[in-house]
C-alpha atoms as a PDB file:
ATOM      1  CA  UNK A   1     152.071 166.232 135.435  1.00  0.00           C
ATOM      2  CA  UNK A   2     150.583 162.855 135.642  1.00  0.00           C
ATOM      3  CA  UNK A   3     153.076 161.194 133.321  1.00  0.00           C
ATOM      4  CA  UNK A   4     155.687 162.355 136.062  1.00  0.00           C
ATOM      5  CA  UNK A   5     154.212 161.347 138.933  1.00  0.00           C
ATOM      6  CA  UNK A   6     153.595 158.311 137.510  1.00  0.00           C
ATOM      7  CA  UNK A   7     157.520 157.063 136.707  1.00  0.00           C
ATOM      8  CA  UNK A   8     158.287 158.737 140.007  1.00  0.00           C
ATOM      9  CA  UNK A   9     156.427 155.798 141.802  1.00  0.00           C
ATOM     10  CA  UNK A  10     158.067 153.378 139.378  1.00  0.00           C
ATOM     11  CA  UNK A  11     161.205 154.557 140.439  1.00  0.00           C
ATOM     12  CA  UNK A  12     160.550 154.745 144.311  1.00  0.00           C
ATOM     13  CA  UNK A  13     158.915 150.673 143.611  1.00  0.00           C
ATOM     14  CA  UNK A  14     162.708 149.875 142.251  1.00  0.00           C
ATOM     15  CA  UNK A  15     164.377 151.681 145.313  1.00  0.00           C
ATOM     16  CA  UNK A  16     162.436 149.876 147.744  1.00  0.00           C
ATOM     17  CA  UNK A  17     163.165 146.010 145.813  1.00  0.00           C
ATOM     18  CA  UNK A  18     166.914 147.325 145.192  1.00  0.00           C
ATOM     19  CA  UNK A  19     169.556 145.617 147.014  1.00  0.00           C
ATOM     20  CA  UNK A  20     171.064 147.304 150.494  1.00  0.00           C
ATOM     21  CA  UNK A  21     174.662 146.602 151.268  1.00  0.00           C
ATOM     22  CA  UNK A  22     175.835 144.283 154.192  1.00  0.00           C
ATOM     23  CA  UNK A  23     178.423 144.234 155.871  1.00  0.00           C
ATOM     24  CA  UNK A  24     178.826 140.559 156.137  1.00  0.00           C
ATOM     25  CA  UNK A  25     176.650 138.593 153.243  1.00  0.00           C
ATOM     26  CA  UNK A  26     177.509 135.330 151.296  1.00  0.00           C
ATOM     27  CA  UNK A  27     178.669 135.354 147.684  1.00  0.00           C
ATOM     28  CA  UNK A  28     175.551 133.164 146.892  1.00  0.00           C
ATOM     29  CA  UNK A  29     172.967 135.449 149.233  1.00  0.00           C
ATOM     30  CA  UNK A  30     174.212 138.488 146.964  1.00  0.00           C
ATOM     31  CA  UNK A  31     173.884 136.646 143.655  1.00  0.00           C
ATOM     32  CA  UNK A  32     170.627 135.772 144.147  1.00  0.00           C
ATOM     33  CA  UNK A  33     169.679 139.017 145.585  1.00  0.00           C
ATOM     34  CA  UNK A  34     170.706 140.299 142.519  1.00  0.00           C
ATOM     35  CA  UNK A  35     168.692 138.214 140.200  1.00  0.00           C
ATOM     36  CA  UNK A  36     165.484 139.066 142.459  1.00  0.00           C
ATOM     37  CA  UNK A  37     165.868 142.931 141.852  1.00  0.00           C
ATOM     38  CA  UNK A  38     166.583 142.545 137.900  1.00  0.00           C
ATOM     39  CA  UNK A  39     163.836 140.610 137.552  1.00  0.00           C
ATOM     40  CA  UNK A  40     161.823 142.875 139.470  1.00  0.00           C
ATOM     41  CA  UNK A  41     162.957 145.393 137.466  1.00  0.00           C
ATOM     42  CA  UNK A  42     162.487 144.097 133.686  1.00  0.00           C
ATOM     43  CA  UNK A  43     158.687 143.239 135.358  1.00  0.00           C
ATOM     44  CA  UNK A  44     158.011 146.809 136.628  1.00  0.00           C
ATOM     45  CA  UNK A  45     160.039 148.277 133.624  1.00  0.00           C
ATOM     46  CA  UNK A  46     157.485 146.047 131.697  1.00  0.00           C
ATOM     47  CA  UNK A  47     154.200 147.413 133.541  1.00  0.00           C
ATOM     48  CA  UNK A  48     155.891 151.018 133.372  1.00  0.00           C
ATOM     49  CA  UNK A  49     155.706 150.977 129.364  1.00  0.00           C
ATOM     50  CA  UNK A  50     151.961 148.846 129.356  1.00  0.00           C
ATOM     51  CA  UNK A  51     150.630 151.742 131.934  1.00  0.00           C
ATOM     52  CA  UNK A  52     152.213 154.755 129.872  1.00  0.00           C
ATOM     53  CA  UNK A  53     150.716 153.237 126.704  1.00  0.00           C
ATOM     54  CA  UNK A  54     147.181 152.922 127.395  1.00  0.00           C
ATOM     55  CA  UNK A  55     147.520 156.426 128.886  1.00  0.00           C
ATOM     56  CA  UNK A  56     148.499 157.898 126.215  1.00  0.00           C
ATOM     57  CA  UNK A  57     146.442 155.881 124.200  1.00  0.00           C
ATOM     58  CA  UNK A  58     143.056 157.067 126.279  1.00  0.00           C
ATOM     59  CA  UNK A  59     144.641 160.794 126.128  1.00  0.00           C
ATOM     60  CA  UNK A  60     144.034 160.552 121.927  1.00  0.00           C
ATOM     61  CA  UNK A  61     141.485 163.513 120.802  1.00  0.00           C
ATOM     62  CA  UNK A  62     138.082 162.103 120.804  1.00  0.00           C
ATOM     63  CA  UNK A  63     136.067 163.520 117.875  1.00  0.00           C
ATOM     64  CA  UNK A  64     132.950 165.259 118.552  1.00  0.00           C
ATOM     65  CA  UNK A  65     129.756 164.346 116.487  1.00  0.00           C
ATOM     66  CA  UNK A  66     129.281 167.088 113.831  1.00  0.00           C
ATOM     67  CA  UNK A  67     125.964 168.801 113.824  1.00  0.00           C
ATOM     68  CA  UNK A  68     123.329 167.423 112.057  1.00  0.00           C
ATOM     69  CA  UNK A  69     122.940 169.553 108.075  1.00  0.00           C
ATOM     70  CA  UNK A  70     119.867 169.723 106.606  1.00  0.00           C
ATOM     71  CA  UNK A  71     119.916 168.738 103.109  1.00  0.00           C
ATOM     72  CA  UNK A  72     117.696 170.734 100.445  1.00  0.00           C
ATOM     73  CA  UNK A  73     115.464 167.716  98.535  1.00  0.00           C
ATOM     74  CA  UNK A  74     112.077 167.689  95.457  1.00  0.00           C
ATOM     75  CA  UNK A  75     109.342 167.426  97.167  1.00  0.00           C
ATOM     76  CA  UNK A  76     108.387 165.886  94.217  1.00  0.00           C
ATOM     77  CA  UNK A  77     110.972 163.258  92.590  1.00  0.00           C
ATOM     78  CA  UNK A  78     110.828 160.462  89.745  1.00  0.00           C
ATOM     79  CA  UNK A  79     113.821 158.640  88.394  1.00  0.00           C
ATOM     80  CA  UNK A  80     111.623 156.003  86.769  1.00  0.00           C
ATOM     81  CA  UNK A  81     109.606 156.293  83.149  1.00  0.00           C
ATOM     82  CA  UNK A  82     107.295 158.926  83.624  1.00  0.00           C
ATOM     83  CA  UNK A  83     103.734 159.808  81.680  1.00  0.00           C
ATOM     84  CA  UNK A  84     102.232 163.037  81.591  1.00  0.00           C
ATOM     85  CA  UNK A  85      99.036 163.359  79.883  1.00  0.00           C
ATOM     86  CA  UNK A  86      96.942 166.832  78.610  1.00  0.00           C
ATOM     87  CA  UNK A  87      93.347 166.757  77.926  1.00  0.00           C
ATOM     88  CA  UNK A  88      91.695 168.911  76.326  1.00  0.00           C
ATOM     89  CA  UNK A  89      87.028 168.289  76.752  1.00  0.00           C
ATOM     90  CA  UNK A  90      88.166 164.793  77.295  1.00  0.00           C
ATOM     91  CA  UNK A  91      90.425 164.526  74.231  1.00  0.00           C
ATOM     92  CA  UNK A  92      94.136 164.052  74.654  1.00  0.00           C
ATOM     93  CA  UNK A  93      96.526 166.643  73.094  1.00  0.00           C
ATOM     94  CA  UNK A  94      99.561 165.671  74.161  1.00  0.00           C
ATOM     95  CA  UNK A  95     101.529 163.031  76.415  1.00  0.00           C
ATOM     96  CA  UNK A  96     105.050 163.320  77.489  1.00  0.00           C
ATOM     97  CA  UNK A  97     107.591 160.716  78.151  1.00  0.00           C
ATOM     98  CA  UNK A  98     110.728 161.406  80.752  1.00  0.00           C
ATOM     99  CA  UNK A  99     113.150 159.336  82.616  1.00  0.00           C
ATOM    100  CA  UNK A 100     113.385 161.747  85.692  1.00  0.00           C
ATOM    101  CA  UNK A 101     111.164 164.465  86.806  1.00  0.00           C
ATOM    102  CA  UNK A 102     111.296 166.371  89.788  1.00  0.00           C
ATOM    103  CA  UNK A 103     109.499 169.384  91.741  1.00  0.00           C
ATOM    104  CA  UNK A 104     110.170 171.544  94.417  1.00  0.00           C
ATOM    105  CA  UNK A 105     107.726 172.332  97.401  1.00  0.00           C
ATOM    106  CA  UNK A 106     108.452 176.328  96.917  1.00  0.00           C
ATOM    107  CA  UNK A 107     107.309 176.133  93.340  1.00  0.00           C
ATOM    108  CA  UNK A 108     104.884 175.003  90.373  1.00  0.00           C
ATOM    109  CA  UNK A 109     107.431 174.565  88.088  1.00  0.00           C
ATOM    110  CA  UNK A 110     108.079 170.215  87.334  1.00  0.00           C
ATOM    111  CA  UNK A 111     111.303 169.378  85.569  1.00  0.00           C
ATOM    112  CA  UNK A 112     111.860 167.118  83.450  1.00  0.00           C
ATOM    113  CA  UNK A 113     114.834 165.058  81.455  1.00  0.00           C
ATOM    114  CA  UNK A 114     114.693 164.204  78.702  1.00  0.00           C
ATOM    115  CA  UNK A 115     111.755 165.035  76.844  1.00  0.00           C
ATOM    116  CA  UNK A 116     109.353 162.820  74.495  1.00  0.00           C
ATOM    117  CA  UNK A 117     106.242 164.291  73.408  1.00  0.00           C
ATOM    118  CA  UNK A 118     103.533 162.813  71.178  1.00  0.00           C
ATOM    119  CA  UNK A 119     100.536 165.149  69.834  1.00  0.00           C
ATOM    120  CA  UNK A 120      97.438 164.638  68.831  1.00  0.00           C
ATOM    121  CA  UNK A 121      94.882 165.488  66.674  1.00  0.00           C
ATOM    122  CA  UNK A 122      90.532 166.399  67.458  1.00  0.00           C
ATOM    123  CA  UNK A 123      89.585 162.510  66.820  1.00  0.00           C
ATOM    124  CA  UNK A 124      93.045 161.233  69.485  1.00  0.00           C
ATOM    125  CA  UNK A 125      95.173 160.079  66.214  1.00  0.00           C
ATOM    126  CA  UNK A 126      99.298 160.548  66.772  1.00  0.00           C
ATOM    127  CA  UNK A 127      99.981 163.311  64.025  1.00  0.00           C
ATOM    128  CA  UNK A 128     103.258 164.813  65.675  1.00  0.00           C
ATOM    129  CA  UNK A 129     106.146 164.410  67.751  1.00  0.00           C
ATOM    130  CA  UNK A 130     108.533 166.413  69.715  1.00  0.00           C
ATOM    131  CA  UNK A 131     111.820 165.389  71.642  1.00  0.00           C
ATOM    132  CA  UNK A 132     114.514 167.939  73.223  1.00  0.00           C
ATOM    133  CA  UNK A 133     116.908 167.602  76.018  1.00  0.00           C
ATOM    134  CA  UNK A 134     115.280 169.186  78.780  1.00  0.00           C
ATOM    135  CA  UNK A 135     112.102 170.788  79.691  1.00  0.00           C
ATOM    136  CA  UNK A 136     110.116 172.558  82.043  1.00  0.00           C
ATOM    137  CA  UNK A 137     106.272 173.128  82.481  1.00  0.00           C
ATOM    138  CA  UNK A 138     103.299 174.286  85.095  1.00  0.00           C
ATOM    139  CA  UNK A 139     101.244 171.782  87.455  1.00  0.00           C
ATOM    140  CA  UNK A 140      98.233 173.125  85.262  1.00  0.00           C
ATOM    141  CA  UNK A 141      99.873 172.535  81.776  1.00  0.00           C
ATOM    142  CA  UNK A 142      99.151 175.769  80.828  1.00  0.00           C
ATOM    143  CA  UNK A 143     102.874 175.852  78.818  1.00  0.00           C
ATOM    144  CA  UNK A 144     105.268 173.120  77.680  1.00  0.00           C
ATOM    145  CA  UNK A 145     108.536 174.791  77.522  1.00  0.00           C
ATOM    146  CA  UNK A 146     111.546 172.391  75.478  1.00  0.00           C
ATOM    147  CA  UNK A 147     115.330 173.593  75.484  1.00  0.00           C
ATOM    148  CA  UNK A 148     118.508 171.755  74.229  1.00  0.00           C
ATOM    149  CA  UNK A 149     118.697 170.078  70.722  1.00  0.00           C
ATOM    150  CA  UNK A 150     114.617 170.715  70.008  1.00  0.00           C
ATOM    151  CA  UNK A 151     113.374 168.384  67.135  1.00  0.00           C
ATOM    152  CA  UNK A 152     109.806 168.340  66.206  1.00  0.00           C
ATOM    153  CA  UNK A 153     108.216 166.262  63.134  1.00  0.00           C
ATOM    154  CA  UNK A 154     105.073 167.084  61.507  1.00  0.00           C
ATOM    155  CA  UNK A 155     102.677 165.769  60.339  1.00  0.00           C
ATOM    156  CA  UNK A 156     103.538 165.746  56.652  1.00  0.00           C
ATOM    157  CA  UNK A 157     106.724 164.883  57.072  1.00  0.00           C
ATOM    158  CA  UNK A 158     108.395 167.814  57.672  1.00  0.00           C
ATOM    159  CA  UNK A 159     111.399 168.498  60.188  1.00  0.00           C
ATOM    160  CA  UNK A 160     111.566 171.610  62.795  1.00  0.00           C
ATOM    161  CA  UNK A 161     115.165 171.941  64.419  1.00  0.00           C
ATOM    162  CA  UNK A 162     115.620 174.593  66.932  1.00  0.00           C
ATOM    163  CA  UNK A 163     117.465 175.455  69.967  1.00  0.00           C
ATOM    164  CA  UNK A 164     113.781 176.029  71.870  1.00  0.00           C
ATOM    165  CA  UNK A 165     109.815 176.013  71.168  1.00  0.00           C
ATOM    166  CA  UNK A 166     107.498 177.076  73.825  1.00  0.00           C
ATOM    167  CA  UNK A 167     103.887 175.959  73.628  1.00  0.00           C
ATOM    168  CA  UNK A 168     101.040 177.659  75.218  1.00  0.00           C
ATOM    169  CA  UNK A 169      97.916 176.801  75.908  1.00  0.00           C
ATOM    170  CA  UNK A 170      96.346 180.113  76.174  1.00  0.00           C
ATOM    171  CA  UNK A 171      96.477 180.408  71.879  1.00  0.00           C
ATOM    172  CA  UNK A 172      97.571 176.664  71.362  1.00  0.00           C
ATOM    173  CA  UNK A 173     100.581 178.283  69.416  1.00  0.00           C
ATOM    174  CA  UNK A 174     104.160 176.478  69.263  1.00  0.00           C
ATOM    175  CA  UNK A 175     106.577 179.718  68.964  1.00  0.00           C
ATOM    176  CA  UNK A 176     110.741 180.395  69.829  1.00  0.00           C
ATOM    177  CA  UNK A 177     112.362 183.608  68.904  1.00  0.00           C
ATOM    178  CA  UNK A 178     115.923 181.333  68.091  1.00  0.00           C
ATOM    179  CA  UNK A 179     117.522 180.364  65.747  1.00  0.00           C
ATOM    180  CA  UNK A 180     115.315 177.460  63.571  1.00  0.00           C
ATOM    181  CA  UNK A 181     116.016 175.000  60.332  1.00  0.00           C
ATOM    182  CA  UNK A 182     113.207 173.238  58.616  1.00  0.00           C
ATOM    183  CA  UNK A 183     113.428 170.870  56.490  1.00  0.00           C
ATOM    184  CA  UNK A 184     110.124 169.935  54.103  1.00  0.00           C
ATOM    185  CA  UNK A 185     108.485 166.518  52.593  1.00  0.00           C
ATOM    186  CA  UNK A 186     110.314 167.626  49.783  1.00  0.00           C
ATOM    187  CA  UNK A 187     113.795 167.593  50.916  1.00  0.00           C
ATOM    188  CA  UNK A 188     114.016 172.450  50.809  1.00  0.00           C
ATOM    189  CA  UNK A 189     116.039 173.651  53.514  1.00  0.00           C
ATOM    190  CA  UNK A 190     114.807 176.754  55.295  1.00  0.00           C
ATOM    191  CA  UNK A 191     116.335 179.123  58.195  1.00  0.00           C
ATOM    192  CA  UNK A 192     115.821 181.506  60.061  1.00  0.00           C
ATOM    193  CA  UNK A 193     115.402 183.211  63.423  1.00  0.00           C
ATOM    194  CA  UNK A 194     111.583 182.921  64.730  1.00  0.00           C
ATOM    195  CA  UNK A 195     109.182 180.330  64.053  1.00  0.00           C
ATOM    196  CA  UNK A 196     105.390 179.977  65.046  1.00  0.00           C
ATOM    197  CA  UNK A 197     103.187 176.995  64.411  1.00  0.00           C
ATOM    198  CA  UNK A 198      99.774 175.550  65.585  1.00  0.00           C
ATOM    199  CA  UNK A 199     100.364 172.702  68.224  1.00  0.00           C
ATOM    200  CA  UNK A 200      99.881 169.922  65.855  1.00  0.00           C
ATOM    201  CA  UNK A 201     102.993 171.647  63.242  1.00  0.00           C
ATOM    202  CA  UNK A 202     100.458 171.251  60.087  1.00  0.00           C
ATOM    203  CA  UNK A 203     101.007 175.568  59.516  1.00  0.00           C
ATOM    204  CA  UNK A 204     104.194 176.888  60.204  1.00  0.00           C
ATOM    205  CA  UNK A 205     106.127 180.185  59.300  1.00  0.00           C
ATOM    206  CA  UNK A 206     109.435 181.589  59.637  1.00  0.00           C
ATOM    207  CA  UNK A 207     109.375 185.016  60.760  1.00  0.00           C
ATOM    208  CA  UNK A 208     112.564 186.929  59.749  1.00  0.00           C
ATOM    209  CA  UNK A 209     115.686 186.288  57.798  1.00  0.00           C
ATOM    210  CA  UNK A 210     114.491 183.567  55.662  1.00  0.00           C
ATOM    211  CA  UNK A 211     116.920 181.643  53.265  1.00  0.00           C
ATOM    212  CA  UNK A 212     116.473 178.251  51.601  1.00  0.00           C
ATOM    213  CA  UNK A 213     117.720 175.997  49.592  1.00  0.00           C
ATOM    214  CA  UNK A 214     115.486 174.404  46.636  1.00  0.00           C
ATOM    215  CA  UNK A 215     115.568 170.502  45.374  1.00  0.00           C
ATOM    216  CA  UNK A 216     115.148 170.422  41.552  1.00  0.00           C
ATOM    217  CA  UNK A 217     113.805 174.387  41.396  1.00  0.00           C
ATOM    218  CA  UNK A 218     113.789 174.763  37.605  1.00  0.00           C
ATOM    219  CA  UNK A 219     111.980 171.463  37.213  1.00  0.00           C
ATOM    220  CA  UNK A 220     109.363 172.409  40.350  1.00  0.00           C
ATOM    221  CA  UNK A 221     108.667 175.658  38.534  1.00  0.00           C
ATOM    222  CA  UNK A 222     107.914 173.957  34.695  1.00  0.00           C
ATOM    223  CA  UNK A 223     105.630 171.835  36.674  1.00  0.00           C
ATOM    224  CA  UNK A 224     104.169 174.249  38.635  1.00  0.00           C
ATOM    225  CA  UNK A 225     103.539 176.544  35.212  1.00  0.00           C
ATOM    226  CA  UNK A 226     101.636 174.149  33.814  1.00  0.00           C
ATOM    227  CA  UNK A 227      99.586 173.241  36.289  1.00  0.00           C
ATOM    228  CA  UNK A 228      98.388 176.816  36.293  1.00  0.00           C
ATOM    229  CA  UNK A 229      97.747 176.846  32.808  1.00  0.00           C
ATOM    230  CA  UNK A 230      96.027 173.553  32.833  1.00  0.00           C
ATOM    231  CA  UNK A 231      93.904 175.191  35.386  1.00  0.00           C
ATOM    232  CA  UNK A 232      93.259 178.459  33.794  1.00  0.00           C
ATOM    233  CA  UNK A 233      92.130 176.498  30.349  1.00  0.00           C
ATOM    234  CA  UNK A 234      89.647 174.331  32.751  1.00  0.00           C
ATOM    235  CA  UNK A 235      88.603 177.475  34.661  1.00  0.00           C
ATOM    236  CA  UNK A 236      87.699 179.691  31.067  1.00  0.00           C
ATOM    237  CA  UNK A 237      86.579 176.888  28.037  1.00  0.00           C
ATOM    238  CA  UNK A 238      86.089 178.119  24.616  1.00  0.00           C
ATOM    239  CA  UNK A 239      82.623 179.006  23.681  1.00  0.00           C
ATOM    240  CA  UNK A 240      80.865 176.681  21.494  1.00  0.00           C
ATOM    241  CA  UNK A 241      78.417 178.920  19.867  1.00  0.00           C
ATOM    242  CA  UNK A 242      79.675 179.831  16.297  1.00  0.00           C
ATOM    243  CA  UNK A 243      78.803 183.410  14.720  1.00  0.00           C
ATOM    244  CA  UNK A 244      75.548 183.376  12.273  1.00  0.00           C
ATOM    245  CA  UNK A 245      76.815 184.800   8.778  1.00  0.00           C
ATOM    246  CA  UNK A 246      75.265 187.162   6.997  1.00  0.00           C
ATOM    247  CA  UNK A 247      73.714 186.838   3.627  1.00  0.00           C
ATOM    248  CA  UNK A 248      75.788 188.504   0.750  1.00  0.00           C
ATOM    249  CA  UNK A 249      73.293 191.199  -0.213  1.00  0.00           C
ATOM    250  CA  UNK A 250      72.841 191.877  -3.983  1.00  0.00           C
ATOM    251  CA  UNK A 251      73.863 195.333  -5.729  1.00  0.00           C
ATOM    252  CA  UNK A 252      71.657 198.501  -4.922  1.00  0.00           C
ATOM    253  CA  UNK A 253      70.833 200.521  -7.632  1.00  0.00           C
ATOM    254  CA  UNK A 254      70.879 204.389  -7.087  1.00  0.00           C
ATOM    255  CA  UNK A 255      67.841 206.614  -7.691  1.00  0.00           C
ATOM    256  CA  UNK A 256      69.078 209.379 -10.058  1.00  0.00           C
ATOM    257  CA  UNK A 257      68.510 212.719  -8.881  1.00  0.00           C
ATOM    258  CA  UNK A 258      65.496 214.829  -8.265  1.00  0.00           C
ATOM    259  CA  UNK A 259      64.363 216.410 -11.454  1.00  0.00           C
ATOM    260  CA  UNK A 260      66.930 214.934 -13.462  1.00  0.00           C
ATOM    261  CA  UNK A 261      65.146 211.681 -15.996  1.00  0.00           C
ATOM    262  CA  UNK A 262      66.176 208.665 -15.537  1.00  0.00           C
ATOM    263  CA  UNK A 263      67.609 207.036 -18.306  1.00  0.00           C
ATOM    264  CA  UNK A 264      68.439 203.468 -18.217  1.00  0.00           C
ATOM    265  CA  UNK A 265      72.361 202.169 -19.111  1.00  0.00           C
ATOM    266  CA  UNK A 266      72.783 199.873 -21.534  1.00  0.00           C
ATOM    267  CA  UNK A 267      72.028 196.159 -21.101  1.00  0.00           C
ATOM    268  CA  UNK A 268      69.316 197.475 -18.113  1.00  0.00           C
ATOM    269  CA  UNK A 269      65.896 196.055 -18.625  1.00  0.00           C
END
């Protein structure tokens, strides 16, 4: 409605500089007549199309500000190497290592990625470690919970793989009911599904479905044979106390009979 009223003043603006006809006029009063109203015409034709433009140009949809979303964030948040020590009487158990750890303000639950852990023995010396992909544990550090390509190393040289171990604090046990592969100082291979260790790995057990494989079984078991027999011969010695023999006694003679004489053989005195 605008837009029309608009180029119907333009148009009325070009009426009024148009030229009127005369009934007596000069060829050179008309020509320049003439040139007055085209040129007033290209100028207001001009100022029609500036006007329309920035009108429609201010007419464009102006975008309201969208409302303001609140965005969910850790109340707790580190992307930075992080420590994590446990004591336990003043003497450190454990101490894990992450690159990002985070905790939300609805929950005691901090988690972590990756994990690094180092244990420790009664007198603080490094006897263990642990690493896994992920991990999860309590603002008390009453469990350690590891998930995701578990590997633990104890301390005689042994290898735990396993897809999770759980520590907790209550017993100081490290158990998992998965799947778990062991491999020992001496190079056997055993499997199974359930493992539970102390939290320094020195005693460990597979619970069910144990297999293994052996290095150099027939050989092991020689050795291991004599051994016991070495030990057995140690444990019982020979006594060293010899028998006392017995002088060879010299031939009885028999009495002869009651009432019967006795009569000497030949050759007796």
């Amino acid at each position: 409605m605008f837009v029309a009223q608009f180029l119907q003043n333009i148009q009325n603006v070009q009426n009024a500089f148009a030229p009127t006809s005369r009934p007596a006029a000069s060829c050179c009063a008309s020509r320049a007549s003439r040139n007055v109203s085209r040129k007033a015409s290209r100028l207001w034709g001009v100022l029609a199309c500036a006007f329309l433009a920035a009108f429609l140009l201010g007419c464009e949809e102006i975008e309201e500000p969208k409302p303001w979303i609140r965005v969910e964030r850790p109340q707790m948040l580190f992307t930075d190497t992080t420590l994590l020590d446990s004591y336990d009487k003043g003497v450190l158990n454990w101490r894990l290592k992450t690159a990002y750890l985070e905790r939300w303000a609805d929950k005691e639950i901090v988690t972590v990625r990756p994990v690094f852990v180092d244990i420790y023995d009664s007198i603080g010396e490094r006897v263990a470690f642990l690493r896994a992909d992920s991990g999860s544990l309590d603002m008390t550090f009453t469990y350690v919970y590891a998930y995701g390509h578990v590997y633990a190393l104890t301390p005689k040289g042994a290898s735990v793989r396993a897809d999770s171990l759980l520590w907790n604090k209550k017993d100081n046990l490290v158990r998992t009911a998965s799947y778990v592969r062991v491999v020992s100082e001496d190079g056997d291979v055993l499997q199974g599904v359930g493992f539970e260790s102390d939290a320094q790995f020195d005693n460990w057990k597979i619970l069910s479905n144990v297999t293994g494989i052996f290095q150099d079984a027939a050989k092991r078991m020689k050795d291991e044979d004599k051994r016991q027999a070495e030990a057995e011969r140690l444990s019982n010695p020979p006594s060293s106390s010899s028998q006392a023999v017995k002088p060879a006694s010299s031939p009885s003679r028999k009495a002869p009979p009651r009432g019967l004489p006795f009569r000497p053989k030949a050759g007796m005195p």
